[in-house]
Protein backbone atom coordinates (compact mmCIF):
# COMPACT_ATOMS: atom_id res chain seq x y z
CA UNK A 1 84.16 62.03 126.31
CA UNK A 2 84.24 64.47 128.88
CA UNK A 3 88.02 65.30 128.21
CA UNK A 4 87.28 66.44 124.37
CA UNK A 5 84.91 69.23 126.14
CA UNK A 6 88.10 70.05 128.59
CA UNK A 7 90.38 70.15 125.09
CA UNK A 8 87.69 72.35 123.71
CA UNK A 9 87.14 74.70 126.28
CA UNK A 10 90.80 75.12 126.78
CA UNK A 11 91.71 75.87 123.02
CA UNK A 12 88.87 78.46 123.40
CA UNK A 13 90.32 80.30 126.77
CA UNK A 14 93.11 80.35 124.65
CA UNK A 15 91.95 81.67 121.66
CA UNK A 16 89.98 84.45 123.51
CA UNK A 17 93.31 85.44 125.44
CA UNK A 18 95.42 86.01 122.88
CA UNK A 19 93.08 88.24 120.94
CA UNK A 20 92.29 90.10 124.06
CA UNK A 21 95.48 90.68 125.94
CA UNK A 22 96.59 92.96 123.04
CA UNK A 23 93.27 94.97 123.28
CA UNK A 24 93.01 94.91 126.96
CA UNK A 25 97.50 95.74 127.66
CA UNK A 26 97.73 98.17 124.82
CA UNK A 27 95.50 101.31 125.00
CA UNK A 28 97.66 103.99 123.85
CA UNK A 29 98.81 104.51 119.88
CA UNK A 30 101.74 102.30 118.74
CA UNK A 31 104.37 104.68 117.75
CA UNK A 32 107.13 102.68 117.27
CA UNK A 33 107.54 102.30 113.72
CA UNK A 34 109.48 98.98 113.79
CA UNK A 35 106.61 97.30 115.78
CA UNK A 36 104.16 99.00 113.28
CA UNK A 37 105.61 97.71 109.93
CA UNK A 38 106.25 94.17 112.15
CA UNK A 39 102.49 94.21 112.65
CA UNK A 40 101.76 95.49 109.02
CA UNK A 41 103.36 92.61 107.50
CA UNK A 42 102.27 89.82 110.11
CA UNK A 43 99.29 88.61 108.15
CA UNK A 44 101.07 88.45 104.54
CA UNK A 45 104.03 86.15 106.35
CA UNK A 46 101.54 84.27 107.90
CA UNK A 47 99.64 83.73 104.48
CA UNK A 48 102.35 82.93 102.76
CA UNK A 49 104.13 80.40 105.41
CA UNK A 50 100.25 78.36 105.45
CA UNK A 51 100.27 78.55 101.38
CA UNK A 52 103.46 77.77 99.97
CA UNK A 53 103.81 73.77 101.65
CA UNK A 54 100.47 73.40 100.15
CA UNK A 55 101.73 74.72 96.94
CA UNK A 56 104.45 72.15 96.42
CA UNK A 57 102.36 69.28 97.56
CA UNK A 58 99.22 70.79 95.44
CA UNK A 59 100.68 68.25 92.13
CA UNK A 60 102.22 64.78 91.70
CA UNK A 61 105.48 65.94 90.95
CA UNK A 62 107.21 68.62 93.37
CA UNK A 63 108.80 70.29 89.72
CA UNK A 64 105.75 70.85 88.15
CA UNK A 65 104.26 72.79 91.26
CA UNK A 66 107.77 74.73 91.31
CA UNK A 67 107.03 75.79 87.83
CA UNK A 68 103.61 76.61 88.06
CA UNK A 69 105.16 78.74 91.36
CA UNK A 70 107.72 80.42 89.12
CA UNK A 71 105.18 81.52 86.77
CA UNK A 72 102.69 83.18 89.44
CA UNK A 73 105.77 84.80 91.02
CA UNK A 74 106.27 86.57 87.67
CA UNK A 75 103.08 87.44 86.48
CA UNK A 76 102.56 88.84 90.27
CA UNK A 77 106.04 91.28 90.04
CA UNK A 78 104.70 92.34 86.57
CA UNK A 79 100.96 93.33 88.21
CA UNK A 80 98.65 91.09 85.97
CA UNK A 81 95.88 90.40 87.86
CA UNK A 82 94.61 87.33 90.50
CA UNK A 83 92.72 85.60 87.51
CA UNK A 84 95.61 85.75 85.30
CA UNK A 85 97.94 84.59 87.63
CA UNK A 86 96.08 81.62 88.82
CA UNK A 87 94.89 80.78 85.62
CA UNK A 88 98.53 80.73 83.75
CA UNK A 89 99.73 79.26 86.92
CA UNK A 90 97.59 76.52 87.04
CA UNK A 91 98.28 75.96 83.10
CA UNK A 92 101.71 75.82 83.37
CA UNK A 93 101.62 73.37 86.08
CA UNK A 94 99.09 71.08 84.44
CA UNK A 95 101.08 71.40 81.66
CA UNK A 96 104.16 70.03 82.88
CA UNK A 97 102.01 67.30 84.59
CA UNK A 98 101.37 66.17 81.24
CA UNK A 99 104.83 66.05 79.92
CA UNK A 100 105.82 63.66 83.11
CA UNK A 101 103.25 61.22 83.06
């Protein structure tokens, strides 16, 4: 039992150093405008590496998830909003669930 409270305080000295290091190492203004636009788009790569395996595993069959995929990515590009997407997403997915079974 004890070891799961080493684990735990571990992953937290962890956790607590790599979101202080930055603020303690880097006082001054980033001017660098490749590390900017790297640190700019860090959070949407991250988002969308932790979403899209859960996307093709989110149905029984990997095609139907594809489409359903497909048809966010499109609605997205053309600007129709989050509900829209999700909604026509989900439909077309469900959809094509119900063609396979």
């Amino acid at each position: 039992m004890s070891r799961v409270y080493l684990y735990i305080i571990l992953m937290a000295v962890v956790t607590y150093l790599i979101r202080a290091l930055p603020l303690t190492l880097i006082r001054k203004e980033i001017k660098s405008r490749f590390i900017k636009s790297f640190l700019y788009y860090v959070p949407y790569a991250t988002l969308a590496a932790m979403t899209f395996p859960a996307i093709l595993s989110a149905t029984d069959y990997v095609i139907s998830s594809v489409i359903g995929f497909v048809v966010a990515l499109v609605l997205a590009f053309n600007k129709k909003s989050l509900l829209t997407v999700a909604a026509f997403s989900c439909a077309a997915a469900f959809i094509v669930e119900l063609f396979l079974h």
